[in-house]
Protein backbone atom coordinates (compact mmCIF):
# COMPACT_ATOMS: atom_id res chain seq x y z
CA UNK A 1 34.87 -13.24 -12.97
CA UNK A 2 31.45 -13.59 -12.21
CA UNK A 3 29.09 -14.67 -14.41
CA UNK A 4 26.81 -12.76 -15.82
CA UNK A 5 22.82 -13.45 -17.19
CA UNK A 6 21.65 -11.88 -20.10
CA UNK A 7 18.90 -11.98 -22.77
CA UNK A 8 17.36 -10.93 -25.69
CA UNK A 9 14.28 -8.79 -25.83
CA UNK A 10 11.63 -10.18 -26.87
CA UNK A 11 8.02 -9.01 -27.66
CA UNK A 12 5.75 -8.61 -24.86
CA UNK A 13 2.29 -10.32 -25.45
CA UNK A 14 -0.63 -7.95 -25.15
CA UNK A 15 -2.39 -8.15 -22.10
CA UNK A 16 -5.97 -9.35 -22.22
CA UNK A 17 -8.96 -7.57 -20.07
CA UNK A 18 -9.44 -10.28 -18.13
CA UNK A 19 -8.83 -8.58 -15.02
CA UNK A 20 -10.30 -10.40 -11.58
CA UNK A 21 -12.91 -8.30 -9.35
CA UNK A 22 -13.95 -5.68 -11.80
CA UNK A 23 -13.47 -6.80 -14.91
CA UNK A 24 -12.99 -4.54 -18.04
CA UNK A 25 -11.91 -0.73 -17.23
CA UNK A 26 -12.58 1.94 -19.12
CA UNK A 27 -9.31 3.33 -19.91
CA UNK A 28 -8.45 7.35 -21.15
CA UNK A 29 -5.68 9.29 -21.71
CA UNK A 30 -5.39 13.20 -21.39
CA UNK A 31 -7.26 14.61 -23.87
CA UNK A 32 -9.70 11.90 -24.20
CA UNK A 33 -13.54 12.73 -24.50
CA UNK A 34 -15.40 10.48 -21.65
CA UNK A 35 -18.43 11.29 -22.62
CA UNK A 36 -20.63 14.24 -24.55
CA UNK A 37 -24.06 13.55 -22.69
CA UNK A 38 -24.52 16.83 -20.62
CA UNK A 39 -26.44 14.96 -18.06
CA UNK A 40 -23.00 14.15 -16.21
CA UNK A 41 -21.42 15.85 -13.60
CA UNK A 42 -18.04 16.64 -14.18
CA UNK A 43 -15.29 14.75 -10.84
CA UNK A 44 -11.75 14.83 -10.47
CA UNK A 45 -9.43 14.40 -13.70
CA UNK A 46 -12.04 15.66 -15.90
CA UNK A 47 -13.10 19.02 -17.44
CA UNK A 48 -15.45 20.73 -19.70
CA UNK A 49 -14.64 21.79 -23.22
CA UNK A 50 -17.15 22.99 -26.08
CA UNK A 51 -20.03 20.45 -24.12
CA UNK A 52 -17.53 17.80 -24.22
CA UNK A 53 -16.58 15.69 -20.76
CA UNK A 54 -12.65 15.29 -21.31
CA UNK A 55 -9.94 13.58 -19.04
CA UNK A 56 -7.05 15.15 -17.85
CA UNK A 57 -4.89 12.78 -16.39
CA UNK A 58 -4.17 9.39 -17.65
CA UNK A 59 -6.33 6.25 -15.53
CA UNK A 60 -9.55 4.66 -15.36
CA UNK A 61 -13.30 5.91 -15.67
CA UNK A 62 -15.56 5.83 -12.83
CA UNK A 63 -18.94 6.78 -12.54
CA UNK A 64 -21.07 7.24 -9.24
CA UNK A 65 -24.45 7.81 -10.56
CA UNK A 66 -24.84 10.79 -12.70
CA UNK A 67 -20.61 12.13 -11.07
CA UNK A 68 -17.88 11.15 -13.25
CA UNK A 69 -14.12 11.29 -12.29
CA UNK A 70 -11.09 9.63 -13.45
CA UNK A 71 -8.87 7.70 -11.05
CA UNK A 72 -5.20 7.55 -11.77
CA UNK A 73 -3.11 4.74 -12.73
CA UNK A 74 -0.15 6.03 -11.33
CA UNK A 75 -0.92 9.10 -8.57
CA UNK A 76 0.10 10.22 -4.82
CA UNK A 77 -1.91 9.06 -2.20
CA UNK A 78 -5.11 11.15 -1.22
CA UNK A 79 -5.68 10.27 2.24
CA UNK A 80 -9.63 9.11 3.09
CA UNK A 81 -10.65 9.01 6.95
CA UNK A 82 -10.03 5.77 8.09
CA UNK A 83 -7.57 4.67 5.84
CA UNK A 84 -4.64 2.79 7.26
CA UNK A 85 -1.20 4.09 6.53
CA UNK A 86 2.28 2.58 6.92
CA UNK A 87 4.37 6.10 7.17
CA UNK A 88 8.34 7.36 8.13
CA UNK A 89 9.18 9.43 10.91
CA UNK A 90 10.49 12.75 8.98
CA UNK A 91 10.60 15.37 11.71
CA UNK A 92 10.21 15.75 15.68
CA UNK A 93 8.20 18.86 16.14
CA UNK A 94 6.30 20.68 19.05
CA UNK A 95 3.62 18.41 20.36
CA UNK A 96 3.87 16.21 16.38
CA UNK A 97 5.67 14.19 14.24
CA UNK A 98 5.47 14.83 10.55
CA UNK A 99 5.16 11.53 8.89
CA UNK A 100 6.16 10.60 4.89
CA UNK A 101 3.13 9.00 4.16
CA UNK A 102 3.84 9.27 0.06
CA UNK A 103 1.22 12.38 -0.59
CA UNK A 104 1.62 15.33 -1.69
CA UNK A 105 1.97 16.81 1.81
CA UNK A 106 3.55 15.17 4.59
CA UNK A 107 1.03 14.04 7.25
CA UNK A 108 1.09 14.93 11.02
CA UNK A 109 0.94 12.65 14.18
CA UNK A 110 0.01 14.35 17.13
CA UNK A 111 1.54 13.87 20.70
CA UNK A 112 -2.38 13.73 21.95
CA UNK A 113 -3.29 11.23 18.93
CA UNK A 114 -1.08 8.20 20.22
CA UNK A 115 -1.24 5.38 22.86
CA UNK A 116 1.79 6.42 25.47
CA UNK A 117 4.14 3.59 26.33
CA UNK A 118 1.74 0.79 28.20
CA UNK A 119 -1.05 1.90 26.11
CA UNK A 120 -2.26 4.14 29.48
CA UNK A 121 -4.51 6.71 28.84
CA UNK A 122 -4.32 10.25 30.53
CA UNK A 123 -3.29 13.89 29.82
CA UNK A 124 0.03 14.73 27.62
CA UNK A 125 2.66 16.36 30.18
CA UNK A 126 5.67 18.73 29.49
CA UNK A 127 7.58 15.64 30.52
CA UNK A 128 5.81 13.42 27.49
CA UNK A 129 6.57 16.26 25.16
CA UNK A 130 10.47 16.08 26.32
CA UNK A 131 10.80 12.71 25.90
CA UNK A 132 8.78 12.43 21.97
CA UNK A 133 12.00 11.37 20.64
CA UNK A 134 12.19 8.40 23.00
CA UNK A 135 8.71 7.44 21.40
CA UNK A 136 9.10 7.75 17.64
CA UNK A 137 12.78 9.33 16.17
CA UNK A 138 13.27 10.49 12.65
CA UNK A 139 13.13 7.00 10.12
CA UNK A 140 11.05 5.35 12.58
CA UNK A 141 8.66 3.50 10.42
CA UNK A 142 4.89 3.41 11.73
CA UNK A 143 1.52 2.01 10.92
CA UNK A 144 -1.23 4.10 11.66
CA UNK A 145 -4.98 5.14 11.02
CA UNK A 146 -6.23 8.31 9.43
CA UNK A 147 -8.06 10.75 11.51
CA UNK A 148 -9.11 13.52 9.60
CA UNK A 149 -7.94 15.23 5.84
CA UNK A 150 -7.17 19.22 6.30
CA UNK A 151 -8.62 21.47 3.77
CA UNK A 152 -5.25 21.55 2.06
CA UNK A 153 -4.77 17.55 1.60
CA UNK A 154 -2.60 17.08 4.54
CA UNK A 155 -3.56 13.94 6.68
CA UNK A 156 -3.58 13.98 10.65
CA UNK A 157 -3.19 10.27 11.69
CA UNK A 158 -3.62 8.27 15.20
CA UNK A 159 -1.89 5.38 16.24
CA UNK A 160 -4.66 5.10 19.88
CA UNK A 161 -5.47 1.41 18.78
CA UNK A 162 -2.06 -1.31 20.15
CA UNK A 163 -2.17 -2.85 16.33
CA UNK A 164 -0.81 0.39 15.37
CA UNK A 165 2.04 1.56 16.15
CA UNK A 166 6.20 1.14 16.10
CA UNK A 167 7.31 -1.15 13.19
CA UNK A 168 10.27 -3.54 14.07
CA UNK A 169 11.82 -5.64 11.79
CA UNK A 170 10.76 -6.56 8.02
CA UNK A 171 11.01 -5.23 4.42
CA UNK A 172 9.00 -2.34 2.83
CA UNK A 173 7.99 -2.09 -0.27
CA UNK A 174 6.63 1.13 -2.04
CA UNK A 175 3.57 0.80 -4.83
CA UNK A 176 1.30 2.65 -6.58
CA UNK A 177 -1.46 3.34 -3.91
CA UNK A 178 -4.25 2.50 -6.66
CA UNK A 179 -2.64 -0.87 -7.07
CA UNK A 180 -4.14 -1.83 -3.48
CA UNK A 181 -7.38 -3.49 -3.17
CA UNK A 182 -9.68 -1.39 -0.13
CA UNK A 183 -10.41 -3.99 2.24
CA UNK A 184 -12.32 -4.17 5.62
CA UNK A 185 -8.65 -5.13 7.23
CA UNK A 186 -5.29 -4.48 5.38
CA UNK A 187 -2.93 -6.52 8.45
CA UNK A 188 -2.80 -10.06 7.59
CA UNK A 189 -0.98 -13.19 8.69
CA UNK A 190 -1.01 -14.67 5.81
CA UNK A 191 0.07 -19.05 5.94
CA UNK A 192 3.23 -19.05 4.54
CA UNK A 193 4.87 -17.93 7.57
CA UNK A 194 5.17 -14.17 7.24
CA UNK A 195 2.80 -11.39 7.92
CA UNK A 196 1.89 -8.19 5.46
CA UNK A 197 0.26 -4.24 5.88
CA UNK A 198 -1.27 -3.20 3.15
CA UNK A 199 -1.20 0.54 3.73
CA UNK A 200 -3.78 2.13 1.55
CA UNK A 201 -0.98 4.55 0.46
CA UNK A 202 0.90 1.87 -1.47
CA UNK A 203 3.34 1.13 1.59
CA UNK A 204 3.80 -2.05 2.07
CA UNK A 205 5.24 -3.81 5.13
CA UNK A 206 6.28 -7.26 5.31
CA UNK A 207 7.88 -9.31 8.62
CA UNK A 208 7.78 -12.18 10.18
CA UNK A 209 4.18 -13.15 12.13
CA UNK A 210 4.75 -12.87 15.71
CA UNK A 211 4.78 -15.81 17.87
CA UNK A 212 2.32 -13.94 20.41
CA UNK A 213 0.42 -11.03 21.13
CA UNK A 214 2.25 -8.22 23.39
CA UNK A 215 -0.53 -6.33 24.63
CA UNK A 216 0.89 -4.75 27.35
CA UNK A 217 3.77 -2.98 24.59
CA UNK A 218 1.23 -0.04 24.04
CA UNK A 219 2.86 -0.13 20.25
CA UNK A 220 6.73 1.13 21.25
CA UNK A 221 8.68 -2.15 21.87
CA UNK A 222 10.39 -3.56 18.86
CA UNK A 223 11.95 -7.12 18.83
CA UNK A 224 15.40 -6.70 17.28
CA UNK A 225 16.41 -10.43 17.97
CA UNK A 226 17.83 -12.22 14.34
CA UNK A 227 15.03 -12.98 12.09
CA UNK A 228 15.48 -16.59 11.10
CA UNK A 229 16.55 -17.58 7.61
CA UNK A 230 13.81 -19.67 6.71
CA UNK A 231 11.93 -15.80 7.54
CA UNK A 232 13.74 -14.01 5.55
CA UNK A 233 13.44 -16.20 2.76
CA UNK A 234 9.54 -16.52 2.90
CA UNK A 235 9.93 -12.46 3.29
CA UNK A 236 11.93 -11.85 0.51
CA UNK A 237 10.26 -14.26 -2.10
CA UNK A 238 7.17 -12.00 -0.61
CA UNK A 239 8.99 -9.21 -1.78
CA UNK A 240 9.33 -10.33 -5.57
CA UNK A 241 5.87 -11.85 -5.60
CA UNK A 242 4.41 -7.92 -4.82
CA UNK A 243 6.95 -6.76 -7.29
CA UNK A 244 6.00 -9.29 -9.73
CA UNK A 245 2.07 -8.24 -9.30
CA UNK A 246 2.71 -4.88 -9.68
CA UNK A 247 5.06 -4.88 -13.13
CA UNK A 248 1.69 -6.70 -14.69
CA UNK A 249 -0.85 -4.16 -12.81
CA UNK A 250 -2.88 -6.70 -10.78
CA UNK A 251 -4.71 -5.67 -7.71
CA UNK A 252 -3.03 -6.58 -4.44
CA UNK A 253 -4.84 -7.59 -1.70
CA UNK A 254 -4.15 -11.36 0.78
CA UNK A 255 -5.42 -13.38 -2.00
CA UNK A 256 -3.58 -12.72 -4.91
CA UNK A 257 -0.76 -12.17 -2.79
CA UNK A 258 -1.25 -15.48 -1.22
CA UNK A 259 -1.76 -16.90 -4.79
CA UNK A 260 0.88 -15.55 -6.59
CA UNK A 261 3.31 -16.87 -3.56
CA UNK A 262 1.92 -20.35 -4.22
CA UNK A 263 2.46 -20.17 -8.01
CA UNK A 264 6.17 -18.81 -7.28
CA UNK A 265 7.32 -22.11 -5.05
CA UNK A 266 9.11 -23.97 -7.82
CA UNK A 267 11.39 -21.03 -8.72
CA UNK A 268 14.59 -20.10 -7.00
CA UNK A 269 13.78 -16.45 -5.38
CA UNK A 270 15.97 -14.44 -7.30
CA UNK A 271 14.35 -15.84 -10.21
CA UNK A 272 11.03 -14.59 -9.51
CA UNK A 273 12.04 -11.33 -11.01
CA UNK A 274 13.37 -12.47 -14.43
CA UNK A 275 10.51 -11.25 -17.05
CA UNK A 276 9.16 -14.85 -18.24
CA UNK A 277 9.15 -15.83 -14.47
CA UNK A 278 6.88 -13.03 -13.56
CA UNK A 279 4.75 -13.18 -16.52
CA UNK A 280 4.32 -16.60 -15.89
CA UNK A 281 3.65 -16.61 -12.30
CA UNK A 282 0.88 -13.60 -12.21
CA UNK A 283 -0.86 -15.44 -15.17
CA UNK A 284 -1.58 -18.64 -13.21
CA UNK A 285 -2.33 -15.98 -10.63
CA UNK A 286 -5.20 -14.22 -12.90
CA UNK A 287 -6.43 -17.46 -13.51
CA UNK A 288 -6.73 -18.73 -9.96
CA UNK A 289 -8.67 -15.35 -9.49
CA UNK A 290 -11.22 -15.88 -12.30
CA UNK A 291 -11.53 -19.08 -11.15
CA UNK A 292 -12.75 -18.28 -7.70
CA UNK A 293 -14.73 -15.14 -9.19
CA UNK A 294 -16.36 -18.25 -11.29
């Protein structure tokens, strides 16, 4: 028989506010009185009872001037214009794809919102519409950009830049979409060997960094040959290093990513997940944070 690892619980130490690039957050539950100066305006998560500002969802206080809103610890993704999104393939429509892009309402692609195969630009054709399945097929995963938010919530997204596009091989891994930083770019080769997309919805895409550039792919050509083991391996300890950040509620973005990979090297992979590993490997993580904050 195999053998089996087991352990006994054990208390879990509080954790303190030192949290990098923002520092202390002021934390409510629903219910919660934010505030009872009537100067505020009342945002999202909040309401108005007997001159009282009070949350109603569970997350962190944030004020913009005299607006005050409460953002979610743990929420669907409300897509912003220009976000970038790594989304399924759901449906084949007419002239659209509808994409799972973990909101509340599945987002839409449009035949006239993508680069065609070659990245050549001219007028969709009854023979392009014939032939969308060819493109992009239901549990084709994509990376994309968002192009506008529809009065309802629903996102419409574009793929017309060649960094977007077709995803080939690598591993995803699904967050909480307030978990990842906002950043000026969320594709990153990072050293180690492996590149990441941080999609702003809390899909996250891991695979290995291409050895060049194709241009000419217009976003539709996938290489399926065998990713190498030493890949996968830098992929998968990846993996447990975002899973690791996440269990303790740190902000990913390429740095603490980056960091937290660095502080994981002297355990096995599949350790990386054991409780004490993580907790050990995201504090040295924190601290390298602070420390560059410092």
């Amino acid at each position: 028989m195999a053998a089996i690892s087991m352990r006994l619980p054990v208390a879990r130490k509080p954790v303190g506010p030192g949290a990098p690039r923002g520092g202390e957050k002021h934390l409510v539950a629903p219910g919660d009185t934010i505030t009872t100066d009537t100067g505020y305006m009342r945002g999202h998560g909040t309401y108005v009872d007997e001159e009282k500002l009070i949350a109603s969802v569970a997350g962190a206080v944030e004020r913009v001037n005299k607006l005050v809103c409460v953002k979610a610890l743990n929420t669907r993704y409300n897509g912003e214009v220009g976000d970038i999104v790594v989304g399924r393939i759901t449906e084949v429509q007419q002239k659209r794809w509808k994409v799972e892009t973990n909101s509340r309402l599945d987002s839409v692609l449009l035949l006239s919102s993508m680069n065609l195969p070659g990245g050549e630009l001219r007028r969709r054709s009854a023979e392009d519409e014939l032939a969308m399945r060819d493109y992009l097929q239901e549990g084709d995963l994509i990376s994309a950009e968002v192009q506008s938010v529809f009065s309802d919530g629903a996102v419409s997204l574009h793929t017309r830049s060649l960094k977007y596009g077709k995803l080939g091989q690598g591993v995803l891994v699904q967050v909480s979409p307030s978990l990842v930083k906002r950043q000026k770019t969320h594709f990153h080769d990072l050293p180690c060997g492996a590149s990441v997309i941080l999609g702003n919805n809390g899909f996250i895409w891991i695979y290995p960094t291409p050895e060049q550039k194709d241009e000419e792919a217009g976003g539709f050509t996938t290489n399926l040959e065998p990713v190498p083991l030493s890949d996968r391996e830098v992929i998968s300890r990846l993996r447990n290093c975002i899973v690791a950040l996440v269990t303790q509620n740190l902000m990913l973005f390429d740095t603490s990513i980056l960091y937290c990979y660095e502080a994981s090297l002297p355990h096995q992979i599949k350790d990386i997940l054991k409780p004490e590993v993580m907790e050990e490997i995201v504090l040295e993580t924190r601290q390298r944070l602070l420390d560059l904050e410092g």
